[in-house]
N, C-alpha and C. Protein backbone atom coordinates (compact mmCIF):
# COMPACT_ATOMS: atom_id res chain seq x y z
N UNK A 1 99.29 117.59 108.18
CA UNK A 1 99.02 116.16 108.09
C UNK A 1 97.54 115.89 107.86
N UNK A 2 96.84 116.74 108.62
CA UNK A 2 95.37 116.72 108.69
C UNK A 2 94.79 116.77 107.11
N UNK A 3 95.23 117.69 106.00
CA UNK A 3 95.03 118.02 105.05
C UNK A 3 95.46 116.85 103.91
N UNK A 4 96.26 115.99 104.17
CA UNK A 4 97.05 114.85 103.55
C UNK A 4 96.11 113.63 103.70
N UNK A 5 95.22 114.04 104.69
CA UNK A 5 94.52 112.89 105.21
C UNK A 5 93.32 112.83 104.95
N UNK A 6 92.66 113.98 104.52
CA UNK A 6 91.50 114.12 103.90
C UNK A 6 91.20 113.87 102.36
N UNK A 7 92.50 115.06 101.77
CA UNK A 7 91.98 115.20 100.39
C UNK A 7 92.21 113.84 99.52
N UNK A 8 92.43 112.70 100.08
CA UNK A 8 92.07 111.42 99.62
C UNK A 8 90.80 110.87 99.32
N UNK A 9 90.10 110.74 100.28
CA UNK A 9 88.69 111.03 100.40
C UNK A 9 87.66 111.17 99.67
N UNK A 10 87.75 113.17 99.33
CA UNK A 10 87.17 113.94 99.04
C UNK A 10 87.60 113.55 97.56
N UNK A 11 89.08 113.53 96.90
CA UNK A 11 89.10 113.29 95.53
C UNK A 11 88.46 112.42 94.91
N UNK A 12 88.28 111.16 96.11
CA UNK A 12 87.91 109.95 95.03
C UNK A 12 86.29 110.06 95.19
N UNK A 13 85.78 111.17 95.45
CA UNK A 13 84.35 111.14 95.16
C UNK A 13 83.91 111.92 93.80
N UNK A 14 84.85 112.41 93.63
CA UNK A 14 84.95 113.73 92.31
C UNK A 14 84.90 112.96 90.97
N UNK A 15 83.91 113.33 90.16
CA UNK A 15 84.16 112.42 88.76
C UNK A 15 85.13 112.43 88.25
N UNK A 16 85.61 111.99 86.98
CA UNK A 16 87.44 112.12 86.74
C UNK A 16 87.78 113.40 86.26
N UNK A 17 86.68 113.84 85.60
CA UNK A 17 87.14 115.28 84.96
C UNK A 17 87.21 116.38 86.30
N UNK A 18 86.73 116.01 87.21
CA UNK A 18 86.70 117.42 88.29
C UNK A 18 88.26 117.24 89.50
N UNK A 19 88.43 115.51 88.99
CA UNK A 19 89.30 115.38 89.71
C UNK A 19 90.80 115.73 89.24
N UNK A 20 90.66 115.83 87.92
CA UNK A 20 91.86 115.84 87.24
C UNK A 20 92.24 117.56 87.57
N UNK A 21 90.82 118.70 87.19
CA UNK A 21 91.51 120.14 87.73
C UNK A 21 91.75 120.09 89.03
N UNK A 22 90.90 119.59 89.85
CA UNK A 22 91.57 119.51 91.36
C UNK A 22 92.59 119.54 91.46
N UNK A 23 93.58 118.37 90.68
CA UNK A 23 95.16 118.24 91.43
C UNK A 23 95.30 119.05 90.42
N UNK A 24 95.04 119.40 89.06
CA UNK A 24 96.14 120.41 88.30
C UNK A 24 96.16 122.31 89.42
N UNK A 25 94.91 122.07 89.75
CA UNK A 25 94.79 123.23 90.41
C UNK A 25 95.78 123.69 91.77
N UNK A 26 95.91 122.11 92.82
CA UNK A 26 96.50 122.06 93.55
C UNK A 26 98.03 122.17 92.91
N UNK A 27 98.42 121.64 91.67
CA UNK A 27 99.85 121.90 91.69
C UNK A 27 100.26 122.94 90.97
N UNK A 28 99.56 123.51 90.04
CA UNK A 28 99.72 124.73 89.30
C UNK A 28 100.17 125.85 90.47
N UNK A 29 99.26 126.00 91.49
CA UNK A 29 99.46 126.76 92.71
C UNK A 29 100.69 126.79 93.51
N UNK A 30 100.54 125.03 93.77
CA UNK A 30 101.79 125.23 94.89
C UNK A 30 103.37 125.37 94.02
N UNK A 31 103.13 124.73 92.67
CA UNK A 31 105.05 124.25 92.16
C UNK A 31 104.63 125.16 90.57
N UNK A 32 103.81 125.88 90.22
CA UNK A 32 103.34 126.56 89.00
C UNK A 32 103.52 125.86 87.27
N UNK A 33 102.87 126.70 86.57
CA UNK A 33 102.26 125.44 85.65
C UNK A 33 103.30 125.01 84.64
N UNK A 34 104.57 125.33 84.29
CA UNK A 34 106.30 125.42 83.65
C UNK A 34 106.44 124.07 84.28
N UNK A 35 106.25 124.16 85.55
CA UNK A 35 106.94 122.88 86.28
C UNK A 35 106.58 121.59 86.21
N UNK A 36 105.38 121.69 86.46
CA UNK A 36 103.57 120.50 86.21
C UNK A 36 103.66 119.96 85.03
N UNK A 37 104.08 118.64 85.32
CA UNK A 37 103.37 118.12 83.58
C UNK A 37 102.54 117.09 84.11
N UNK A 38 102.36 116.32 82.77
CA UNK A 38 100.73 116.37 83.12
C UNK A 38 101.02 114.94 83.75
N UNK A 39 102.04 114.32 83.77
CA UNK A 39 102.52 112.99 84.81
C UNK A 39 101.98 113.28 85.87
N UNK A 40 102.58 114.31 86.14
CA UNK A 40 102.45 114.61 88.01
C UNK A 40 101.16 114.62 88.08
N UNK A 41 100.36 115.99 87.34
CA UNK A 41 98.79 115.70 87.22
C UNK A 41 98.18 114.91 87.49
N UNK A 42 98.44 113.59 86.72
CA UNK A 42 97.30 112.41 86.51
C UNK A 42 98.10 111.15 88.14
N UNK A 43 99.07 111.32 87.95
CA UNK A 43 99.76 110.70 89.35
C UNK A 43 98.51 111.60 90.81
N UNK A 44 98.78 113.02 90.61
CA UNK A 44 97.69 113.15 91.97
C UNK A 44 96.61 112.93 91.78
N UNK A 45 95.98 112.65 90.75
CA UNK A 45 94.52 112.89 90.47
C UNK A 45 94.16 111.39 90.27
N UNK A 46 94.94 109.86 90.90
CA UNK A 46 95.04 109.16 90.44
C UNK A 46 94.24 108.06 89.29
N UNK A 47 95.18 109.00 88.03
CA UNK A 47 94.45 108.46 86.80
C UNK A 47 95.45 108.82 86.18
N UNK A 48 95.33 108.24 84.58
CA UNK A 48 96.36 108.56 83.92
C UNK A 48 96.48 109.33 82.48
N UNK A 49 97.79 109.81 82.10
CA UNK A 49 98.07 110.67 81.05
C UNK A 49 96.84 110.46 79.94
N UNK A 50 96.74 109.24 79.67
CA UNK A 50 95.46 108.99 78.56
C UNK A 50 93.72 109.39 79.09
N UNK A 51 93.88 109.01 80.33
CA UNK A 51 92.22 109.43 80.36
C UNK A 51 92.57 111.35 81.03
N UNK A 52 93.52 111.76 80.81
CA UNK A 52 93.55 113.55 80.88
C UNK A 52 93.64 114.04 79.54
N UNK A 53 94.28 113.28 78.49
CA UNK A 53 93.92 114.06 77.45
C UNK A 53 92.49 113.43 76.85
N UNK A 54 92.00 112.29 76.96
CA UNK A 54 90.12 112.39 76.65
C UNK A 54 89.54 113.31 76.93
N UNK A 55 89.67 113.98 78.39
CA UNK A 55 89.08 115.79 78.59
C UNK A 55 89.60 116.69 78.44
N UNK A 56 90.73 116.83 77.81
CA UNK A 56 91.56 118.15 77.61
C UNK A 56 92.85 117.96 76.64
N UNK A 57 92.28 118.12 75.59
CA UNK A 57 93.61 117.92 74.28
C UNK A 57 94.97 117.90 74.53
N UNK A 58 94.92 119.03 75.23
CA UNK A 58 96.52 119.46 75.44
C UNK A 58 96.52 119.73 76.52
N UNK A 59 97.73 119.94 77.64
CA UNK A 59 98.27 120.83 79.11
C UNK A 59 97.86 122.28 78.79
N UNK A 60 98.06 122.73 77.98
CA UNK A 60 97.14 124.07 77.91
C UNK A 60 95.56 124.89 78.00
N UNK A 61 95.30 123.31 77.34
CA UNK A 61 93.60 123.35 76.96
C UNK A 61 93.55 122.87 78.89
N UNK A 62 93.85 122.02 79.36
CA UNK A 62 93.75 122.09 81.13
C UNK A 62 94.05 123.26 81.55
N UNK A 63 95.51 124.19 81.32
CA UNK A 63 95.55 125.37 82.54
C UNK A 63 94.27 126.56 82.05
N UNK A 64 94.06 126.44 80.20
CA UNK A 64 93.26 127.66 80.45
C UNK A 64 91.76 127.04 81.05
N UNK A 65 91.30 125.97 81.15
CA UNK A 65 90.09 125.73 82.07
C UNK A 65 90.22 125.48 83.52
N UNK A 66 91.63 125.46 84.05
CA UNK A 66 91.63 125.71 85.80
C UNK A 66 91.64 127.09 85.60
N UNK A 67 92.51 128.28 84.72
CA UNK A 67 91.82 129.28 84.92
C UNK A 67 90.32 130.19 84.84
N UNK A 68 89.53 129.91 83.82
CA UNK A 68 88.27 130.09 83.28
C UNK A 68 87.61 129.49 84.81
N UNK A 69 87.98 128.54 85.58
CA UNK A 69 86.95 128.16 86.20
C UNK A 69 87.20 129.44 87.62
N UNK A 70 88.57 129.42 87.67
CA UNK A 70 89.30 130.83 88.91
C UNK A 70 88.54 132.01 88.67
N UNK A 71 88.81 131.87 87.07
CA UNK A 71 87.34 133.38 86.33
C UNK A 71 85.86 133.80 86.55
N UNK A 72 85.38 132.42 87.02
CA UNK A 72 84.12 132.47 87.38
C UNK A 72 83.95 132.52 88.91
N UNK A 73 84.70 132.39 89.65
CA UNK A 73 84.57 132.39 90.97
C UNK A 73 84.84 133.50 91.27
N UNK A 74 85.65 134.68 90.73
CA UNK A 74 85.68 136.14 90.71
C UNK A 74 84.35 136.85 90.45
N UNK A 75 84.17 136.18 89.18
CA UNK A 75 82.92 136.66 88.10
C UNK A 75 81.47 136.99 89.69
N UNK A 76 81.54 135.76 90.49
CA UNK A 76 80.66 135.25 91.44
C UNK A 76 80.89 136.03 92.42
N UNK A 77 81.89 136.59 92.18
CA UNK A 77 81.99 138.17 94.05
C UNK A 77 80.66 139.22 93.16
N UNK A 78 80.88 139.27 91.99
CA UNK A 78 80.49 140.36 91.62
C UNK A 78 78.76 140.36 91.76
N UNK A 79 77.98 138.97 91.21
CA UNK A 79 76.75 138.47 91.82
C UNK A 79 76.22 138.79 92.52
N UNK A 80 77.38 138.41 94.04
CA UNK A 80 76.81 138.22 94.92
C UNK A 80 76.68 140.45 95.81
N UNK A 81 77.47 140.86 95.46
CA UNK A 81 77.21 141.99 95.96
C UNK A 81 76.57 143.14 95.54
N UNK A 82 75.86 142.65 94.03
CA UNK A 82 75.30 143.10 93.33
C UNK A 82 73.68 143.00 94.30
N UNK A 83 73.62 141.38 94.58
CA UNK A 83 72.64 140.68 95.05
C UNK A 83 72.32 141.08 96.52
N UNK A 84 73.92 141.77 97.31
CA UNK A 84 73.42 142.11 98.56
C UNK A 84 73.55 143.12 98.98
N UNK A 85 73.91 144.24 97.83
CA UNK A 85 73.10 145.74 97.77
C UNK A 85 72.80 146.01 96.51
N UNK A 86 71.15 145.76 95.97
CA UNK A 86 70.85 146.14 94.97
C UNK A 86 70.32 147.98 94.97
N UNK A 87 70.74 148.42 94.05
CA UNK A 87 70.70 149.91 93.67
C UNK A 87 71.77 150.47 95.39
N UNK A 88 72.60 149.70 95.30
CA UNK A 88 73.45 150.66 96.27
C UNK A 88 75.12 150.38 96.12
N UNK A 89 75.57 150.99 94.54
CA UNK A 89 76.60 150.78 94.02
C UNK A 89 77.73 150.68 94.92
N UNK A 90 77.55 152.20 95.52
CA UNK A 90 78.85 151.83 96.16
C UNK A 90 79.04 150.99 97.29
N UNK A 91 78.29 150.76 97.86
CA UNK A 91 78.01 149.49 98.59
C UNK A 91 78.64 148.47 97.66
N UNK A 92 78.22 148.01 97.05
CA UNK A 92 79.02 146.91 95.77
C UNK A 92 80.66 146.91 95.64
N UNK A 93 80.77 148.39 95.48
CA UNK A 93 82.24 148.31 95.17
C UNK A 93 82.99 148.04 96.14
N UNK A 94 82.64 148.39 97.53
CA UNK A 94 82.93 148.30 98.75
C UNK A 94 83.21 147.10 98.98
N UNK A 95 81.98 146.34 98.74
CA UNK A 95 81.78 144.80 99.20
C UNK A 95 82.90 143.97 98.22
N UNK A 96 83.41 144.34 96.95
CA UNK A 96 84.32 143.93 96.22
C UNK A 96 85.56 143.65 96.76
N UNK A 97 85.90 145.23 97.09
CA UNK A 97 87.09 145.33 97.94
C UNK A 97 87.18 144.16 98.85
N UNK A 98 86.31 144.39 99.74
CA UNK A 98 86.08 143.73 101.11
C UNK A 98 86.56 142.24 100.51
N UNK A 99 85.72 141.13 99.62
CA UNK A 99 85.98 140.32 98.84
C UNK A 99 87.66 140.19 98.71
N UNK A 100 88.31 140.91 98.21
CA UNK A 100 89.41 140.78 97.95
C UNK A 100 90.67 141.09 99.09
N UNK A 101 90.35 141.70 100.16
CA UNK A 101 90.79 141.83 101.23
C UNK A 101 90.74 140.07 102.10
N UNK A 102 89.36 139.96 101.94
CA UNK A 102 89.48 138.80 102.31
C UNK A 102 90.57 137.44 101.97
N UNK A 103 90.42 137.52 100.86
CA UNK A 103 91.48 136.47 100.19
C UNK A 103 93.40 137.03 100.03
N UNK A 104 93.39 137.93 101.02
CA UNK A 104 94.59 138.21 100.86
C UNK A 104 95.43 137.45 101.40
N UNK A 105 95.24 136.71 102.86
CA UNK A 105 95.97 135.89 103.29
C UNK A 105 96.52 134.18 102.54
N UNK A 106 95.49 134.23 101.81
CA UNK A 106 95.66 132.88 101.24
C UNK A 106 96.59 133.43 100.14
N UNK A 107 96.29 134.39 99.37
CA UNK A 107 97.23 135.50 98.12
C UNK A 107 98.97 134.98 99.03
N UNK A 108 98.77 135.70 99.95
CA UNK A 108 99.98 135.86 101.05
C UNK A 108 100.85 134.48 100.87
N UNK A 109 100.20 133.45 100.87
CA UNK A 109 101.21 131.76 100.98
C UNK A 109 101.43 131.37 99.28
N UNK A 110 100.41 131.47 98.74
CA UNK A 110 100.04 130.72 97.23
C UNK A 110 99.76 132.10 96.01
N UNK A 111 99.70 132.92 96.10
CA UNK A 111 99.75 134.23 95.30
C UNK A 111 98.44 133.88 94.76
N UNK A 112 98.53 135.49 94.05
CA UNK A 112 96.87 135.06 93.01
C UNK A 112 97.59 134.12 91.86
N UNK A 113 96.23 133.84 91.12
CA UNK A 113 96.90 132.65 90.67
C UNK A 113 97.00 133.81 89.20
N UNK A 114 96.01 134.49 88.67
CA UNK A 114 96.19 135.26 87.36
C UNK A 114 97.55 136.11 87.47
N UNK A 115 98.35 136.59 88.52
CA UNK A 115 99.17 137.12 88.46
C UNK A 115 100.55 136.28 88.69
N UNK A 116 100.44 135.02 89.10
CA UNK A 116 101.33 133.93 88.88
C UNK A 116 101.36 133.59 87.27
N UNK A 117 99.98 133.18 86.59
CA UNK A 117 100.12 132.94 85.49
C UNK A 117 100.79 133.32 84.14
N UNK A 118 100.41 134.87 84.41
CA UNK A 118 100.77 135.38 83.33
C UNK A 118 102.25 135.93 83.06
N UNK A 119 102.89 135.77 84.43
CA UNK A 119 103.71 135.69 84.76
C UNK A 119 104.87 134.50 83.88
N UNK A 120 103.96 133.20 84.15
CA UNK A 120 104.36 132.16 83.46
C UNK A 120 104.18 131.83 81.97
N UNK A 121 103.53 132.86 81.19
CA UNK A 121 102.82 132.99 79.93
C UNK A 121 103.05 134.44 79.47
N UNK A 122 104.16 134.55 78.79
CA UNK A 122 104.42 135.87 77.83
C UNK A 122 103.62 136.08 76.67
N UNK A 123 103.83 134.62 75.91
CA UNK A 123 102.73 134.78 75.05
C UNK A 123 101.23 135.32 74.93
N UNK A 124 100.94 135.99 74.25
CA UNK A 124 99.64 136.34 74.56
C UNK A 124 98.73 135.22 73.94
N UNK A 125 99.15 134.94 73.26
CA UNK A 125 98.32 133.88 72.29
C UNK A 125 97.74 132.56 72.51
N UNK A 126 98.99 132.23 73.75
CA UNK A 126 98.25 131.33 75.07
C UNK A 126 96.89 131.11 75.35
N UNK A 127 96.13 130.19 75.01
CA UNK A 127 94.47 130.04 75.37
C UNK A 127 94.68 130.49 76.73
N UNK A 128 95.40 130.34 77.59
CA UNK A 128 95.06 130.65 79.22
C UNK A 128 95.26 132.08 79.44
N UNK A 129 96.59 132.45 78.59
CA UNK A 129 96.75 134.02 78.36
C UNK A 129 95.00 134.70 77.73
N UNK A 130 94.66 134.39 77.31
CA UNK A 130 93.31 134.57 76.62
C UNK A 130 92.15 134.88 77.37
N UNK A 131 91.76 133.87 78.23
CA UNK A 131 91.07 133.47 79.24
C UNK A 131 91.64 134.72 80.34
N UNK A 132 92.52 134.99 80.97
CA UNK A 132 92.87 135.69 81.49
C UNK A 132 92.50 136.99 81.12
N UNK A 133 93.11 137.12 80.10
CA UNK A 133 93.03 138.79 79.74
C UNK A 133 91.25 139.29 79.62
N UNK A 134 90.65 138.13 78.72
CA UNK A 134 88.84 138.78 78.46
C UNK A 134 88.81 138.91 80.11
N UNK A 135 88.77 137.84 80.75
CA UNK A 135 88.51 137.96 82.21
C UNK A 135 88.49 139.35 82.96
N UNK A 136 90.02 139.83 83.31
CA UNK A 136 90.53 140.99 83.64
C UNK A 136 89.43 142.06 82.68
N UNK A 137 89.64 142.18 81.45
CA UNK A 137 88.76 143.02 80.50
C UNK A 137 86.93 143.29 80.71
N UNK A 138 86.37 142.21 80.94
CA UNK A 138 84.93 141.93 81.53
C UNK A 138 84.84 142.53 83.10
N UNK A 139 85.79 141.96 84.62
CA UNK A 139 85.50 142.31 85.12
C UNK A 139 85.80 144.26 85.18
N UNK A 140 86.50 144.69 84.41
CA UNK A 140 86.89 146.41 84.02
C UNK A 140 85.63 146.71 83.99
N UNK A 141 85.13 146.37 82.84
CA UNK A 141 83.45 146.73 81.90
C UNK A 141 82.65 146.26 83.72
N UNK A 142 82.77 145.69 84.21
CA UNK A 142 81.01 145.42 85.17
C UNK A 142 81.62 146.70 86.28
N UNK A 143 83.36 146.95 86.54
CA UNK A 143 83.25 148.07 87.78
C UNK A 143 83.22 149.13 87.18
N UNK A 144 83.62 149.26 85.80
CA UNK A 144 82.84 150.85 85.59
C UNK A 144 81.68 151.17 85.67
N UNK A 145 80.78 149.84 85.66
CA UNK A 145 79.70 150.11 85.24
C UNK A 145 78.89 150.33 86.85
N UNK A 146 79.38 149.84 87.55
CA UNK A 146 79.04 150.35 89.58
C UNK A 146 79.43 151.60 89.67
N UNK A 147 80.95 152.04 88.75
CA UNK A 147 81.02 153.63 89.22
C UNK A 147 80.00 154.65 88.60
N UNK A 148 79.16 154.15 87.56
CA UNK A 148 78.74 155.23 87.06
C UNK A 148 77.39 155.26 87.59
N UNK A 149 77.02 153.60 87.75
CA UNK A 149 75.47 153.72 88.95
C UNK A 149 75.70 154.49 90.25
N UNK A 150 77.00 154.84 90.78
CA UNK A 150 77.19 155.51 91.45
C UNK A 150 77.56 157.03 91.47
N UNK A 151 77.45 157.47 90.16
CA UNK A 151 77.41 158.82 89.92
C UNK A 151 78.51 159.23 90.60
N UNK A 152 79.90 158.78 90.09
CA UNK A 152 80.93 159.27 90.49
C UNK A 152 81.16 159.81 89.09
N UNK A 153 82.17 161.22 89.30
CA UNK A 153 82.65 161.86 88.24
C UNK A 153 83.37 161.80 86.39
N UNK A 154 83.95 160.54 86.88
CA UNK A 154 84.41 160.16 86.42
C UNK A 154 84.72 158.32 86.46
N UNK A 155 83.73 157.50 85.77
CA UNK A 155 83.67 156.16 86.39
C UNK A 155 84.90 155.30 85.35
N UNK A 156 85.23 155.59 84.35
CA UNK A 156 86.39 154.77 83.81
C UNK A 156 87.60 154.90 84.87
N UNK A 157 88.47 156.20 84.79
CA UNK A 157 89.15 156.57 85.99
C UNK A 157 89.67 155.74 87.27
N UNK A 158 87.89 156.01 87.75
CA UNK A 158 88.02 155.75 88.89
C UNK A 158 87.74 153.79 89.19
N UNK A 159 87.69 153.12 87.71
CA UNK A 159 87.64 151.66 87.90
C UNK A 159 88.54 151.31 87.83
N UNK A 160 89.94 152.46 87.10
CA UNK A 160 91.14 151.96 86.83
C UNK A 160 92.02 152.42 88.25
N UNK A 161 91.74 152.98 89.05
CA UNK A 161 92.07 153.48 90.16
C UNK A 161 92.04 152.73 91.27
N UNK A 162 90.90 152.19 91.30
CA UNK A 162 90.38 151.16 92.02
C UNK A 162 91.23 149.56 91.47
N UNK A 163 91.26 149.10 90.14
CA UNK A 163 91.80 147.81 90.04
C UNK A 163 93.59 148.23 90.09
N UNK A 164 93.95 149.07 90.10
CA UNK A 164 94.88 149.50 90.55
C UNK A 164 95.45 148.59 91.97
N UNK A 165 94.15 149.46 92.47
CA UNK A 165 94.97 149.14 94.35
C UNK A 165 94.14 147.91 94.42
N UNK A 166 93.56 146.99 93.76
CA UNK A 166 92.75 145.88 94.26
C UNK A 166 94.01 144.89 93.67
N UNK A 167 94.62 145.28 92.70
CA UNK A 167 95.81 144.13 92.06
C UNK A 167 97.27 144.64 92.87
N UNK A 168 97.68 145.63 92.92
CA UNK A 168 98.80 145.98 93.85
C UNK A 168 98.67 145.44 95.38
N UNK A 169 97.20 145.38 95.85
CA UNK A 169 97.13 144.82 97.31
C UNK A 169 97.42 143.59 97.03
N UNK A 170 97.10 143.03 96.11
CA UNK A 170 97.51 141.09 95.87
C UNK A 170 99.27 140.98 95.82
N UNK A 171 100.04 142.47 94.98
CA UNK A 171 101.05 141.91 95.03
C UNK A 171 101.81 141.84 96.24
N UNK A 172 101.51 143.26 96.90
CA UNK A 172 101.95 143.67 97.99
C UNK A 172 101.79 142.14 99.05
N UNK A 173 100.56 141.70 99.52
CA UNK A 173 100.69 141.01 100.19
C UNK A 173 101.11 139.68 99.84
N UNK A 174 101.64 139.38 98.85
CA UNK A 174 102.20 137.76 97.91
C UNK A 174 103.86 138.27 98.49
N UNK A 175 104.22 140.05 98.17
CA UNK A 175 105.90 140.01 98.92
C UNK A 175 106.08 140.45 100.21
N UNK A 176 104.93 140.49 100.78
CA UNK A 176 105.01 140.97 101.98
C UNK A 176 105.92 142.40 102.68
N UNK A 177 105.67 143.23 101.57
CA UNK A 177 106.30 144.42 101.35
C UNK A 177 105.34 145.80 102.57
N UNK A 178 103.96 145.22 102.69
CA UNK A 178 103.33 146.59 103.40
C UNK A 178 102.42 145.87 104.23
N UNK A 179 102.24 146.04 105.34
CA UNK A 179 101.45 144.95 106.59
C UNK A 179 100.33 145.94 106.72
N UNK A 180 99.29 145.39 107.31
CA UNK A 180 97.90 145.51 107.16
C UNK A 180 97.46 145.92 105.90
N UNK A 181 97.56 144.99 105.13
CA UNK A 181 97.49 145.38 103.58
C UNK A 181 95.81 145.34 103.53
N UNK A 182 94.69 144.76 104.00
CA UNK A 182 93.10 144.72 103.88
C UNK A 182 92.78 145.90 104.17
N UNK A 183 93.16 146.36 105.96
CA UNK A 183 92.69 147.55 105.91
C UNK A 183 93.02 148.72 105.07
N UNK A 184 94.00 148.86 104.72
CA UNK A 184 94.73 149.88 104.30
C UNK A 184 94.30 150.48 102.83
N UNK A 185 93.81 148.95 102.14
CA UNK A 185 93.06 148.30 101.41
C UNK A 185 91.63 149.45 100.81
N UNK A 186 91.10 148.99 101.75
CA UNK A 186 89.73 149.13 102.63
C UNK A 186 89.60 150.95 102.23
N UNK A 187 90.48 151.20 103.18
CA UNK A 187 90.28 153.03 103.48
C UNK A 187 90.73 153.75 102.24
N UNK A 188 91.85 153.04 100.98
CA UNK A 188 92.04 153.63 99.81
C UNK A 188 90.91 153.71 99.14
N UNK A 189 90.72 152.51 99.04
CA UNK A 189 89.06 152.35 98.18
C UNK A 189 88.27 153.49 98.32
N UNK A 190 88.02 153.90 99.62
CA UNK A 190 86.91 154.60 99.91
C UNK A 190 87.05 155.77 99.67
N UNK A 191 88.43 155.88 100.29
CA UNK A 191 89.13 157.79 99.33
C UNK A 191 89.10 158.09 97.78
N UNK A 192 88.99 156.78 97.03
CA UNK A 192 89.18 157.41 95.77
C UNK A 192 87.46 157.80 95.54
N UNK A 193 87.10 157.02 96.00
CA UNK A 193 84.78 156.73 95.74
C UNK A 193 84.80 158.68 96.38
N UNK A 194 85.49 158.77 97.39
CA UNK A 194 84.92 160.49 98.18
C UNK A 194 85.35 161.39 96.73
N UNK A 195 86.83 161.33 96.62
CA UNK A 195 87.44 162.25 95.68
C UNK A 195 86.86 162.57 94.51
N UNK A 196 85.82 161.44 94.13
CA UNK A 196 85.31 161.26 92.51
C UNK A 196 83.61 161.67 92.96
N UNK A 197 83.03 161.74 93.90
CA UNK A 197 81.91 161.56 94.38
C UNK A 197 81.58 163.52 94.21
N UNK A 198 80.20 163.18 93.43
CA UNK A 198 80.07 164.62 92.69
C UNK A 198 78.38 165.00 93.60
N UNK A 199 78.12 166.08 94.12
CA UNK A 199 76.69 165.94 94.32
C UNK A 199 75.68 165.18 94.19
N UNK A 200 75.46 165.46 92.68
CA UNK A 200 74.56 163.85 92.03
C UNK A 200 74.70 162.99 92.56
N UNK A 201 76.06 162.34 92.65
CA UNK A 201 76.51 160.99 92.74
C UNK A 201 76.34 160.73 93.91
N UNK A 202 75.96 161.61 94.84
CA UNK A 202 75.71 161.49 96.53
C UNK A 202 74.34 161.24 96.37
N UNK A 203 73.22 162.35 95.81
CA UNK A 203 72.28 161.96 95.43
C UNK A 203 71.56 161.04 94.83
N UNK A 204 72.20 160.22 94.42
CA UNK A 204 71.89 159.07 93.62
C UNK A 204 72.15 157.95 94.27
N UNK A 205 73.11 158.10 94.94
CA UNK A 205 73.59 157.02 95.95
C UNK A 205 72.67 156.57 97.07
N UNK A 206 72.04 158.04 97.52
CA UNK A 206 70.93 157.85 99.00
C UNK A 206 69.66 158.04 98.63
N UNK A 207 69.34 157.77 97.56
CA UNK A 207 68.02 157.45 97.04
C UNK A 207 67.88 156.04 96.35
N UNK A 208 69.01 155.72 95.82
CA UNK A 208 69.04 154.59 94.64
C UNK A 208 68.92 153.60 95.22
């Protein structure tokens, strides 16, 4: 109730364009984006069908910019742990994990949303399908690029190893198939970083 009672509020302080992804965001999530048209949209976001397509041509040109914006808030784990171990990769990758452990419980009620989406989008050709995929593709390119500041053996491998269990922990905990999914999380991560972890890469690690 508490939540019903606020986001009234808070929306009508939002200019129209921030308010309009707000509710597409809120309903894409809770009832997914097949279901959502853009009625319902502009009904929560209270405004209407005409002033949503002035900022967004089409319902598509909206889901792929609620996703692009989901893209950058990922993009922003990577920043920030870059930012709060500089030259200490695996620290980074760690802190990634950790990142994504974190958001598992919310994963748990409302799923990720890129693995809802694409879900909802076979097409590849989909602007949101699009948005998605460079996304996924970019963040690949920045964790190989931590495994190899980390002088692990093999850093393609071991980024695909790693987004492996960082996207299987999202599904796992969306079906609630394996409990303590963070920690469990947590301690894979770190086994694959030992297994791949070459002299150098130790060396490089406690100097860097």
């Amino acid at each position: 109730m508490a939540s019903t009672v606020r986001r009234p509020s808070r929306v009508a302080k939002l200019p129209p364009r921030e308010r309009i992804l707000d509710a597409a965001e809120e309903l894409f999530q809770s009832e997914g984006i097949r279901r959502v048209g853009v009625q319902a949209i502009a009904e929560r976001a209270e405004t209407t069908k005409m002033a949503i397509y002035r900022h967004f041509e089409t319902k598509d040109a909206l889901v792929a910019e609620w996703l692009r914006i989901v893209a950058t808030d990922y993009q922003a784990a990577f920043d920030r742990v870059e930012a709060a171990y500089p030259g200490r990769p695996r620290e980074q990758i760690l802190g990634l994990a950790r990142f994504i452990a974190g958001g598992l419980p919310e994963i748990s009620h409302r799923g990720c949303p890129f693995i809802n989406s694409i879900a909802e989008l076979p097409d590849r050709s989909h602007p949101a399908r699009q948005v998605i995929e460079g996304h996924k593709a970019h963040q690949t390119r920045r964790l190989v690029g931590m495994c190899a500041e980390a002088g692990l053996s093999d850093p393609e491998q071991v980024a695909a190893e790693i987004t492996f269990v960082l996207e299987g922990a999202q599904v796992s905990s969306q079906n609630g198939s394996i409990d303590q999914v963070g920690d469990r999380l947590m301690r894979i991560v770190e086994g694959i970083m030992d297994r791949y972890r070459s002299p150098l890469g130790a060396s490089r690690a406690t100097t860097g």
